[in-house]
PDB file of N, CA and C in Angstrom:
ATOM      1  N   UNK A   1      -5.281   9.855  39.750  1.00  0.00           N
ATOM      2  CA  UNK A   1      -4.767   8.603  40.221  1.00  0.00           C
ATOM      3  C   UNK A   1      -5.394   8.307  41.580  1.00  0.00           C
ATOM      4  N   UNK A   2      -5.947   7.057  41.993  1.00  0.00           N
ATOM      5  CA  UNK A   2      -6.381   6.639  42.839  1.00  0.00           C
ATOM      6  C   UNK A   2      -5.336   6.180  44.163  1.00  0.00           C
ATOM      7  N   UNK A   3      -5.758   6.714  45.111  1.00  0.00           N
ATOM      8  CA  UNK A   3      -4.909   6.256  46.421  1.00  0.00           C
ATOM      9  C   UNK A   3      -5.686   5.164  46.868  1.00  0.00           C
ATOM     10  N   UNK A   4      -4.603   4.482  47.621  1.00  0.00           N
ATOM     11  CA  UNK A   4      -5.222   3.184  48.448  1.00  0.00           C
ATOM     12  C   UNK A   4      -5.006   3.880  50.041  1.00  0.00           C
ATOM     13  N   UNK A   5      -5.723   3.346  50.432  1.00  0.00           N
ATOM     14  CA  UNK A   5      -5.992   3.506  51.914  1.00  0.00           C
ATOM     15  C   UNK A   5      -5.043   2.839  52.529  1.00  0.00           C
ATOM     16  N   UNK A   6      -4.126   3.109  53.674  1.00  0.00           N
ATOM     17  CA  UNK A   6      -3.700   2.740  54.536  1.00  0.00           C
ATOM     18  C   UNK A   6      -4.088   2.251  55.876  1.00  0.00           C
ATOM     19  N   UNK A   7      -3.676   0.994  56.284  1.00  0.00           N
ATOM     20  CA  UNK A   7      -4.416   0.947  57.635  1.00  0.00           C
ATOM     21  C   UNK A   7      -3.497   0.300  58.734  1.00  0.00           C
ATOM     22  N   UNK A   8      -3.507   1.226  59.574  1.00  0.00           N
ATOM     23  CA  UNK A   8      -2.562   1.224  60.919  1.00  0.00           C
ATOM     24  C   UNK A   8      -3.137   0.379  62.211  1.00  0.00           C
ATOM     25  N   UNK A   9      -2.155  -0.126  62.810  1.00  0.00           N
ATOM     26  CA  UNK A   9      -2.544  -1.169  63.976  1.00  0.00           C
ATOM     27  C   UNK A   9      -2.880  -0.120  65.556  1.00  0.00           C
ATOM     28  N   UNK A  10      -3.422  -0.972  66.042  1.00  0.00           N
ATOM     29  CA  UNK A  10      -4.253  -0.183  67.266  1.00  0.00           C
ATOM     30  C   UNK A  10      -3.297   0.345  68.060  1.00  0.00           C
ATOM     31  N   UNK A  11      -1.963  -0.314  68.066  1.00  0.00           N
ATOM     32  CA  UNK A  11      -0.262   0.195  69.059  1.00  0.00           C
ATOM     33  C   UNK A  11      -0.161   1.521  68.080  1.00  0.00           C
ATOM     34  N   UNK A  12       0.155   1.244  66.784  1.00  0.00           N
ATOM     35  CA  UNK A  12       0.850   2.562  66.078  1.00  0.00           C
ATOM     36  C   UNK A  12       0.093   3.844  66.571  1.00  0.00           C
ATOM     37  N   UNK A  13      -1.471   3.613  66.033  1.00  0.00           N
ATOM     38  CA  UNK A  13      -2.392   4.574  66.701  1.00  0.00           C
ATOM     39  C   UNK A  13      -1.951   5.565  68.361  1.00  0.00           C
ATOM     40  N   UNK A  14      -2.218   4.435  69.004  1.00  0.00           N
ATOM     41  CA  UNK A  14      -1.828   4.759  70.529  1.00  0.00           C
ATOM     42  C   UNK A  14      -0.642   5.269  70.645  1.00  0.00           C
ATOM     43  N   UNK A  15       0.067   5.014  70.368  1.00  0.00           N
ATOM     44  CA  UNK A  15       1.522   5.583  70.359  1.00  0.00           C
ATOM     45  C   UNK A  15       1.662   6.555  69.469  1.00  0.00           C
ATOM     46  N   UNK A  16       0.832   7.263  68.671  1.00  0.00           N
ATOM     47  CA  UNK A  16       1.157   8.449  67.601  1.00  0.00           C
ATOM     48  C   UNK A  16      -0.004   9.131  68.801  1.00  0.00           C
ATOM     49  N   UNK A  17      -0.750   9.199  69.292  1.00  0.00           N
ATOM     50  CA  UNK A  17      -1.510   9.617  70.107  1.00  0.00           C
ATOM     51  C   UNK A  17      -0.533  10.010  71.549  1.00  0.00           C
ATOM     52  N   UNK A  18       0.931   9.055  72.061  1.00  0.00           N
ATOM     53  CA  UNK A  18       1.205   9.670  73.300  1.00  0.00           C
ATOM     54  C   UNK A  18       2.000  10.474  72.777  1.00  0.00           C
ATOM     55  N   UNK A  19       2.736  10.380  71.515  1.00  0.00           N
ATOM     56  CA  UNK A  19       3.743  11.807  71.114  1.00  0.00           C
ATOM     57  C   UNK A  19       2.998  12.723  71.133  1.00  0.00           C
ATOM     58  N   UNK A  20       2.024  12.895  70.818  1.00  0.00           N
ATOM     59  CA  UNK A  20       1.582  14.677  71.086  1.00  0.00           C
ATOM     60  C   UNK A  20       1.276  15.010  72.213  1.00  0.00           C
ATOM     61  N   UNK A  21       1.136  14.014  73.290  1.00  0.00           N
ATOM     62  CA  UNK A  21       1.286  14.339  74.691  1.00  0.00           C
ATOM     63  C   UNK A  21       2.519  14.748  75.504  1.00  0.00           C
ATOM     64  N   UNK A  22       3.505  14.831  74.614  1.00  0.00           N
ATOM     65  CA  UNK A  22       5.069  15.085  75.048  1.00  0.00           C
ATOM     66  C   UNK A  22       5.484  16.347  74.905  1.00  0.00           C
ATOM     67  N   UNK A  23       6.028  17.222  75.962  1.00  0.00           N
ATOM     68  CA  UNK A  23       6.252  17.928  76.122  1.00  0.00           C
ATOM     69  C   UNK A  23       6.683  19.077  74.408  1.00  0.00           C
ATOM     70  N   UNK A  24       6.603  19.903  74.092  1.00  0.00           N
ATOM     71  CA  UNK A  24       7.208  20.966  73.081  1.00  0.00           C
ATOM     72  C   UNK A  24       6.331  20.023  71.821  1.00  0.00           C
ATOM     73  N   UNK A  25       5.662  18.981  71.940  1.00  0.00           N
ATOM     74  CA  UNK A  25       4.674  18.076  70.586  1.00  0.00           C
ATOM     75  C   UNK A  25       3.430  19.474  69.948  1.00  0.00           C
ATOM     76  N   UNK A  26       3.509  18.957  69.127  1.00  0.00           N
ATOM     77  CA  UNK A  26       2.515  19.610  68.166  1.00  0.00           C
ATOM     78  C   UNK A  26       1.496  18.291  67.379  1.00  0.00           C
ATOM     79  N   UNK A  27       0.557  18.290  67.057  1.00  0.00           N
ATOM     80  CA  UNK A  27      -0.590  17.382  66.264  1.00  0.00           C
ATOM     81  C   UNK A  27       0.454  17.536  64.923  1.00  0.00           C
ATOM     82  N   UNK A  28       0.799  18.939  64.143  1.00  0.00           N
ATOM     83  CA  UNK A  28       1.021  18.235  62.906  1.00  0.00           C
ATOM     84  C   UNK A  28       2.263  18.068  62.535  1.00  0.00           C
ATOM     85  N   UNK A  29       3.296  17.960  63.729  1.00  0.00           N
ATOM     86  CA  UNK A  29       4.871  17.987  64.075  1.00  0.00           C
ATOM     87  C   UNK A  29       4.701  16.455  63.543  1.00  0.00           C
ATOM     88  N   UNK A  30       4.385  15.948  65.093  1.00  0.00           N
ATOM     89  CA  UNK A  30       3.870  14.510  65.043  1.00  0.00           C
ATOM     90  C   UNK A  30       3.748  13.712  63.981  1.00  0.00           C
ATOM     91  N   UNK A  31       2.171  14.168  63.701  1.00  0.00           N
ATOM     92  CA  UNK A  31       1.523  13.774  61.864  1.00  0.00           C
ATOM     93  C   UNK A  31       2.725  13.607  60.917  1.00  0.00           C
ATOM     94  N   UNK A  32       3.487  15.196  60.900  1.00  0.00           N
ATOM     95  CA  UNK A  32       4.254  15.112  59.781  1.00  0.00           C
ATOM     96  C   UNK A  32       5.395  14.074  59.976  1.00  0.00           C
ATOM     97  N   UNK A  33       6.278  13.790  61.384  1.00  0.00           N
ATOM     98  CA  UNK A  33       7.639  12.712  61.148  1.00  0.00           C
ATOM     99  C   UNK A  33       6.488  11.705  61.294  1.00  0.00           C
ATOM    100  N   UNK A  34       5.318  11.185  61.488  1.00  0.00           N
ATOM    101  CA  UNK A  34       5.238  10.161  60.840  1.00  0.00           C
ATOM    102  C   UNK A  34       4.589   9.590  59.673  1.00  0.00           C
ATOM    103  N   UNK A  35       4.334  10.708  58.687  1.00  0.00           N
ATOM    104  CA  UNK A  35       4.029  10.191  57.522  1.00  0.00           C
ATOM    105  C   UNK A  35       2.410  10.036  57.754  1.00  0.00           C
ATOM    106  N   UNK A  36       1.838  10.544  58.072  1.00  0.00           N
ATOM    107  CA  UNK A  36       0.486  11.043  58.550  1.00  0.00           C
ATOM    108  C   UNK A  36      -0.320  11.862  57.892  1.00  0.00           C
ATOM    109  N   UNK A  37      -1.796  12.032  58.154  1.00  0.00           N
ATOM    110  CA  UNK A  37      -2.484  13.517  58.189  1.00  0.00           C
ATOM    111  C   UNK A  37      -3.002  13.850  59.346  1.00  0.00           C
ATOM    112  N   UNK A  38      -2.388  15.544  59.502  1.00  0.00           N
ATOM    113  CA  UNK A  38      -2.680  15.726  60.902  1.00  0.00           C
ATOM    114  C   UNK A  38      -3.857  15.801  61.062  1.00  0.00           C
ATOM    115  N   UNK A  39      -5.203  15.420  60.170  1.00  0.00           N
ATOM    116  CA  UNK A  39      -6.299  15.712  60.900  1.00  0.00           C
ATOM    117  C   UNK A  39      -6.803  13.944  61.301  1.00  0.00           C
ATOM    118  N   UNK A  40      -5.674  13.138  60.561  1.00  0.00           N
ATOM    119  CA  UNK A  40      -6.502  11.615  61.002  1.00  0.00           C
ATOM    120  C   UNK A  40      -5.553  11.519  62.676  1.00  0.00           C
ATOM    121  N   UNK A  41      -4.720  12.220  62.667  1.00  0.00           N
ATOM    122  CA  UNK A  41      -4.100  11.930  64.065  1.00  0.00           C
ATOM    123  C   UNK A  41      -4.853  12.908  64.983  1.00  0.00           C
ATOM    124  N   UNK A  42      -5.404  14.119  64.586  1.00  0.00           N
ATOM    125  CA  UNK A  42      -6.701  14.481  65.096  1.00  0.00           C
ATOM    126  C   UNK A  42      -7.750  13.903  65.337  1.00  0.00           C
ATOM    127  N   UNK A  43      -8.576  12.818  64.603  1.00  0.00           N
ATOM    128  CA  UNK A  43      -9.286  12.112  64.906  1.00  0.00           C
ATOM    129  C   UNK A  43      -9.275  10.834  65.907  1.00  0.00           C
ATOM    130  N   UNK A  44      -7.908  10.453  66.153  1.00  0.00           N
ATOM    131  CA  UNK A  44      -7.115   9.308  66.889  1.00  0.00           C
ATOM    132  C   UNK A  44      -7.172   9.941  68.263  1.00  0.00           C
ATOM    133  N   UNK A  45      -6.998  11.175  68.136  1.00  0.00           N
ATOM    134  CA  UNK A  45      -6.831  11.669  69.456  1.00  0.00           C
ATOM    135  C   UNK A  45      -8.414  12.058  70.278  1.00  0.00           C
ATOM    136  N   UNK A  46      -9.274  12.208  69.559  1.00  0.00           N
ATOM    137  CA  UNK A  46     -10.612  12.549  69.759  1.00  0.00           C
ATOM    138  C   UNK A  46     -11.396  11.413  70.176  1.00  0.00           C
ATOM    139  N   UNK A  47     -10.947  10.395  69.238  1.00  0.00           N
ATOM    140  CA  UNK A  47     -11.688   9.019  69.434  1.00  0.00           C
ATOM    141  C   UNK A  47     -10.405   8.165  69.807  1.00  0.00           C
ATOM    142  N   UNK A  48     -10.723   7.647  70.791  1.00  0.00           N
ATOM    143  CA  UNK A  48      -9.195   6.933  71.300  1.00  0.00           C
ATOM    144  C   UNK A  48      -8.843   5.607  70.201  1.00  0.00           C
ATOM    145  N   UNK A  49      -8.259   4.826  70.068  1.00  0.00           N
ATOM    146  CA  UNK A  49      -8.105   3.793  68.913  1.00  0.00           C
ATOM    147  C   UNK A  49      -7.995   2.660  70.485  1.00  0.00           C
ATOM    148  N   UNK A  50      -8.940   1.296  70.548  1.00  0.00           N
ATOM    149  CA  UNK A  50      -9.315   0.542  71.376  1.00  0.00           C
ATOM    150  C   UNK A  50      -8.629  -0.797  70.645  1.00  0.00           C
ATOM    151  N   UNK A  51      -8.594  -1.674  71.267  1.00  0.00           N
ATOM    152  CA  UNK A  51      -8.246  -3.092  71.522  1.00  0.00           C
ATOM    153  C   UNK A  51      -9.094  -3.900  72.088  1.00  0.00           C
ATOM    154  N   UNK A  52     -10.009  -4.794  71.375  1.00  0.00           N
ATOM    155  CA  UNK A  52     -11.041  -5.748  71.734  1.00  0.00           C
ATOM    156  C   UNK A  52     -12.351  -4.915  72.519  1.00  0.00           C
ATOM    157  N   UNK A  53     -11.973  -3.638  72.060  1.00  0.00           N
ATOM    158  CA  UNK A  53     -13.733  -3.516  73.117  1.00  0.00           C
ATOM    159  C   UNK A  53     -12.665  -2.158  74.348  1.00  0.00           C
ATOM    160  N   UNK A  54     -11.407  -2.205  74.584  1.00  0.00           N
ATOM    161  CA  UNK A  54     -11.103  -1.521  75.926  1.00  0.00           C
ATOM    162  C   UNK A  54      -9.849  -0.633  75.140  1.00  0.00           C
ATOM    163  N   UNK A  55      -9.437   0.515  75.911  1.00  0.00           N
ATOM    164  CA  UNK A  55      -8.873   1.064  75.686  1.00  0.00           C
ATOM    165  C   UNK A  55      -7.555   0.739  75.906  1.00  0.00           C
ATOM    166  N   UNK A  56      -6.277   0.352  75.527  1.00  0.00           N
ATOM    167  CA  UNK A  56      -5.464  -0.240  75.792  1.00  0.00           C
ATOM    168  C   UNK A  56      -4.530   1.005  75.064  1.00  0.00           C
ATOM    169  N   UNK A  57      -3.273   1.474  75.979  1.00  0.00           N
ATOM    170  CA  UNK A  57      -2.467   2.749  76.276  1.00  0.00           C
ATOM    171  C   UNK A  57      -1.156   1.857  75.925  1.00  0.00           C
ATOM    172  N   UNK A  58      -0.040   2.477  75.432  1.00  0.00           N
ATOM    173  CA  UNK A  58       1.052   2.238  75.429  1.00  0.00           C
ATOM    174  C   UNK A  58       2.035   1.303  76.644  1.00  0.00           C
ATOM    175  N   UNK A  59       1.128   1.921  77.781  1.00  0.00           N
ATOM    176  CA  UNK A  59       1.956   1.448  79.099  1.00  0.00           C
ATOM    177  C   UNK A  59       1.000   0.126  79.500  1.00  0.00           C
ATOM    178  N   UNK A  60      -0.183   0.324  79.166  1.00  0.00           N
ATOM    179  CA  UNK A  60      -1.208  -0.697  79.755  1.00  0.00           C
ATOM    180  C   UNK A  60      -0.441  -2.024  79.055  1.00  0.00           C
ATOM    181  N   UNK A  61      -0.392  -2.096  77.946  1.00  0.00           N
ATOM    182  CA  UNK A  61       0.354  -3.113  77.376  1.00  0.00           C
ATOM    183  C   UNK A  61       1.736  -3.459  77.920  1.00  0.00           C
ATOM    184  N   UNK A  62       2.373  -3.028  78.595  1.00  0.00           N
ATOM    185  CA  UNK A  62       3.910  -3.339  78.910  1.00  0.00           C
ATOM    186  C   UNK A  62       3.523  -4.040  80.032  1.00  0.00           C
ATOM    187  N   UNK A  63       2.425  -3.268  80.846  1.00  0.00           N
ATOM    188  CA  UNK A  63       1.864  -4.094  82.375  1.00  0.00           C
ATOM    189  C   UNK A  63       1.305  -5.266  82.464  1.00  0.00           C
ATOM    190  N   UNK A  64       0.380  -5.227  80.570  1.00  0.00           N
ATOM    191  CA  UNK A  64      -0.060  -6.971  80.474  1.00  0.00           C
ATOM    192  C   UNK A  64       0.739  -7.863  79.922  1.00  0.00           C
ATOM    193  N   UNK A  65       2.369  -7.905  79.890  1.00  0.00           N
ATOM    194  CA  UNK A  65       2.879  -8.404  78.887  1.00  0.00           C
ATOM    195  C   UNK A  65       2.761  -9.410  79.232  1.00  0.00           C
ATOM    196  N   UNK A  66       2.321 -10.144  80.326  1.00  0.00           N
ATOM    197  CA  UNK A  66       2.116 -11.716  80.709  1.00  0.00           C
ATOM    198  C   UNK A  66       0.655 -12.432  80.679  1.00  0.00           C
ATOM    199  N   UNK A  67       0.094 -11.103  79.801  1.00  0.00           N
ATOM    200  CA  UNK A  67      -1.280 -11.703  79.664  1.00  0.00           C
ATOM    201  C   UNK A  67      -1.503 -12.403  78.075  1.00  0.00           C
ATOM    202  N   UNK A  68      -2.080 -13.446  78.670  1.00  0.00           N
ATOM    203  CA  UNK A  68      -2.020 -14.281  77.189  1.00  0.00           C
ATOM    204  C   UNK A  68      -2.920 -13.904  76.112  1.00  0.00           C
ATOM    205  N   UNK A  69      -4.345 -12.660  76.211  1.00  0.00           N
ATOM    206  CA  UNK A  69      -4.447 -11.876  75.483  1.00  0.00           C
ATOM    207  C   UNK A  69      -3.672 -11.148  74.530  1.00  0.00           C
ATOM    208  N   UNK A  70      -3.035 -10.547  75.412  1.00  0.00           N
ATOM    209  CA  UNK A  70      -2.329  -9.019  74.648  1.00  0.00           C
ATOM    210  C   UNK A  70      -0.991  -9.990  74.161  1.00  0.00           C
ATOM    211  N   UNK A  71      -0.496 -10.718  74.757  1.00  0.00           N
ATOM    212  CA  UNK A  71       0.287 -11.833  73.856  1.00  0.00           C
ATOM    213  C   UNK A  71      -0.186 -12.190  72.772  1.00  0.00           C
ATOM    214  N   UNK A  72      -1.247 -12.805  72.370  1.00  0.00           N
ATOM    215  CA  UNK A  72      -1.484 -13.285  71.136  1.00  0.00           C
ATOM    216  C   UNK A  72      -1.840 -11.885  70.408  1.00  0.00           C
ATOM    217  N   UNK A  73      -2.591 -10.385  70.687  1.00  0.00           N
ATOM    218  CA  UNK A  73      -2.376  -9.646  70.161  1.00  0.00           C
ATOM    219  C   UNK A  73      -1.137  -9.447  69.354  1.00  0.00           C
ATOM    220  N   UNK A  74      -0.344  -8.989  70.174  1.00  0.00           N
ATOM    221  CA  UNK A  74       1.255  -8.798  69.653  1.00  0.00           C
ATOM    222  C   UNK A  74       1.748  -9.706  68.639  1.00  0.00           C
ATOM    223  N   UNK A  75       1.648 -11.048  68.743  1.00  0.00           N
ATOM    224  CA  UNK A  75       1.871 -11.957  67.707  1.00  0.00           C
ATOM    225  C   UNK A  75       1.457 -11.679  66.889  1.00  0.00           C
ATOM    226  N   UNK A  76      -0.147 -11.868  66.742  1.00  0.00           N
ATOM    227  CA  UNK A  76      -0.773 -11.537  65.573  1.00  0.00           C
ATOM    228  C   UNK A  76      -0.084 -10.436  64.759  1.00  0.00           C
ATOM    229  N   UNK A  77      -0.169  -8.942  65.612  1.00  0.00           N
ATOM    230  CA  UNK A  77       0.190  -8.283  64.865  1.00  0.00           C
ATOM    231  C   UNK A  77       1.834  -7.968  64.301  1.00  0.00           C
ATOM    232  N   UNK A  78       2.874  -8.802  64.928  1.00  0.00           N
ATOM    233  CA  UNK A  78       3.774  -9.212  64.648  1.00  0.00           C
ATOM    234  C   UNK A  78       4.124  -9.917  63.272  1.00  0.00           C
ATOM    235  N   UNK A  79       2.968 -10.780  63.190  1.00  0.00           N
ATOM    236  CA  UNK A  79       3.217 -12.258  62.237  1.00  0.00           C
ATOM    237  C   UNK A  79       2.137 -11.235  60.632  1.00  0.00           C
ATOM    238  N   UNK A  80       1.781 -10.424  60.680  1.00  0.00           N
ATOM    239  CA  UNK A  80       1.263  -9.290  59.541  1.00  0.00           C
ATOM    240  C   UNK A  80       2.057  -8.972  59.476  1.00  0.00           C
ATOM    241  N   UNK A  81       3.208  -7.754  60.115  1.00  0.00           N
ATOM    242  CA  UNK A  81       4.315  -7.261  60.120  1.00  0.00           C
ATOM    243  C   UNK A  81       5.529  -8.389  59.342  1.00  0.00           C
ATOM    244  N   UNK A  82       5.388  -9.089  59.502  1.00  0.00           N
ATOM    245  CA  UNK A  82       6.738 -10.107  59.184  1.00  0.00           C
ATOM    246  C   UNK A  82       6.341 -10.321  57.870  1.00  0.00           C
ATOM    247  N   UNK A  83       4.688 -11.079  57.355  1.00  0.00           N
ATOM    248  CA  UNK A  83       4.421 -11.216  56.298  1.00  0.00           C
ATOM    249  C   UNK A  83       4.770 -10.310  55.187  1.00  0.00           C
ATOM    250  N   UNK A  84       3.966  -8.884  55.447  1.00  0.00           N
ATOM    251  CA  UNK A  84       4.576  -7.678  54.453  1.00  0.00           C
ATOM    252  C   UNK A  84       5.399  -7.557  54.720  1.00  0.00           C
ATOM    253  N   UNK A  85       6.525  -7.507  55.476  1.00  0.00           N
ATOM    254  CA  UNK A  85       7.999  -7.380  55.219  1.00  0.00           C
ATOM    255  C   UNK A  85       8.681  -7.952  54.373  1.00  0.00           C
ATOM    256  N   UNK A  86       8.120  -9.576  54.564  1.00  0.00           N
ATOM    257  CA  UNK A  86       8.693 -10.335  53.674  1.00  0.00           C
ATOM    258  C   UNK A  86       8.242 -10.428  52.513  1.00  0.00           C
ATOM    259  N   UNK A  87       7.242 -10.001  52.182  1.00  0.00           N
ATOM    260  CA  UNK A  87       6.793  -9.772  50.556  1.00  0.00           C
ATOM    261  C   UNK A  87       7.198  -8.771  50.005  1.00  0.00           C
ATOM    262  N   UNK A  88       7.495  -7.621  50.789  1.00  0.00           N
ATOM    263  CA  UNK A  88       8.116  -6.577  50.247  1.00  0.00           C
ATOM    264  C   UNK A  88       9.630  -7.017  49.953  1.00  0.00           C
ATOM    265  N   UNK A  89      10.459  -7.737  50.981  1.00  0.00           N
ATOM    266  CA  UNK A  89      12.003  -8.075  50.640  1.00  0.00           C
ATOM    267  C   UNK A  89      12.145  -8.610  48.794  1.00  0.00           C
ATOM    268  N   UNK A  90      11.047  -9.900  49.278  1.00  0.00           N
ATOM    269  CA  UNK A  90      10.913 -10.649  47.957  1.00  0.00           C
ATOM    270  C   UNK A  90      10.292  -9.736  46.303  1.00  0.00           C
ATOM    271  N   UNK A  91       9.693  -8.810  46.380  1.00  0.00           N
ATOM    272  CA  UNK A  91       9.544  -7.428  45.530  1.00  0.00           C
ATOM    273  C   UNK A  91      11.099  -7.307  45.303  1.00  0.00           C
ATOM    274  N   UNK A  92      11.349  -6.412  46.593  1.00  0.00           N
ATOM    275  CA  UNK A  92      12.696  -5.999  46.038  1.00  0.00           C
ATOM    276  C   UNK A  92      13.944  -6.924  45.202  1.00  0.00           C
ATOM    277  N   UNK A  93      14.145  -8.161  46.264  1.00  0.00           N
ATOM    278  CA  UNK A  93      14.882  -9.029  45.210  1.00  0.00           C
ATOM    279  C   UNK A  93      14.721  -8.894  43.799  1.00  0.00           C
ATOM    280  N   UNK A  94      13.615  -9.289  43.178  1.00  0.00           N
ATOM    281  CA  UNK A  94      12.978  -9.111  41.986  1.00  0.00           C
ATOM    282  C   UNK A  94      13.233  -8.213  41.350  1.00  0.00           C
ATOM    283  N   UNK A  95      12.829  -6.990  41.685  1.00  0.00           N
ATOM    284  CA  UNK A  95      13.361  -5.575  41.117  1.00  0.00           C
ATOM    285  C   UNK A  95      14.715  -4.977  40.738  1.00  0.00           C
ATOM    286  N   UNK A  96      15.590  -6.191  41.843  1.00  0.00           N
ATOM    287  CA  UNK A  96      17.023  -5.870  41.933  1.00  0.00           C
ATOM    288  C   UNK A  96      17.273  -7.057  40.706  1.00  0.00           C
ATOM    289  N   UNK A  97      17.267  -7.382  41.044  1.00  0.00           N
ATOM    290  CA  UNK A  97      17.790  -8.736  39.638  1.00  0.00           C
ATOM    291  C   UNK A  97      17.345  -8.430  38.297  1.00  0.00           C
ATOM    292  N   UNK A  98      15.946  -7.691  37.992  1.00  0.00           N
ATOM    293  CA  UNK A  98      15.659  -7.234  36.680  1.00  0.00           C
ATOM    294  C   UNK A  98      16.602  -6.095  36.124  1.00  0.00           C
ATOM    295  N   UNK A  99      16.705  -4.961  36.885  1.00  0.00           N
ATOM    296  CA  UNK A  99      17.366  -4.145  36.961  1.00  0.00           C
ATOM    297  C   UNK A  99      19.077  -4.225  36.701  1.00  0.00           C
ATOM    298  N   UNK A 100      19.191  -5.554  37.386  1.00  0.00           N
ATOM    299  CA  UNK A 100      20.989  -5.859  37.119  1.00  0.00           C
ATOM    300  C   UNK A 100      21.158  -6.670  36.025  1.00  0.00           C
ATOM    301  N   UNK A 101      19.979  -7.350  35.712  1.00  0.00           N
ATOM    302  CA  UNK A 101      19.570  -7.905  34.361  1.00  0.00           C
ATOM    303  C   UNK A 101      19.606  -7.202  32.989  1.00  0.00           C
ATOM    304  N   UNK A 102      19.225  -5.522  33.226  1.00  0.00           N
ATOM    305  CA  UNK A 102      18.318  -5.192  32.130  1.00  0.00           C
ATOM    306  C   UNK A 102      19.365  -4.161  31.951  1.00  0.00           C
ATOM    307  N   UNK A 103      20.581  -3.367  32.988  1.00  0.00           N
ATOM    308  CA  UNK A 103      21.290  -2.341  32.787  1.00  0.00           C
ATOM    309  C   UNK A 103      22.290  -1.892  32.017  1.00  0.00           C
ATOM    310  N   UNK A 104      22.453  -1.046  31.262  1.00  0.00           N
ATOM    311  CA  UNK A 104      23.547  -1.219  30.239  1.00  0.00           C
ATOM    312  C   UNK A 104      24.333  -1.361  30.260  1.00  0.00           C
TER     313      UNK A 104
END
């Protein structure tokens, strides 16, 4: 059976990158609560995961939150987030109604 690839936003990255900087952290502690492989969070950590060209850190972002860059970043990646959410809700509806449809 064929896997599909997953693909994670440049925050998730960065931020699975400062947990293993936290005190008693492990690479495949980490990896593992988040549903990971510890060697791609190995690779995250080797090669930093960038934003437009610059390295942009968990905190760097809280400091630009008034920059209208990293604003429309966030949106963007906000307004993806909302989309699959909401296609997934609308799945589930579906699934739920066949199911309450189809049960004996």
């Amino acid at each position: 059976m064929a896997r599909t690839r997953r693909s994670f936003t440049v925050q998730f990255k960065q931020e699975a990158v400062a947990l293993t900087r936290q005190p008693d952290a492990s690479v495949a502690s980490v990896a593992r609560g988040l549903g990971i492989g510890a060697g791609t969070l190995q690779y995250w950590i080797g090669h930093p995961p960038q934003a437009r060209g610059a390295m942009r850190t968990p905190q760097s972002l809280e400091a630009e939150s008034n920059d209208p860059a990293a604003l429309k970043l966030r949106l963007k990646e906000a307004q993806k987030r909302i989309a699959r959410l909401e296609m997934e809700r609308d799945i589930l509806k579906k699934a739920t109604a066949f199911f309450a449809n189809h049960s004996p």
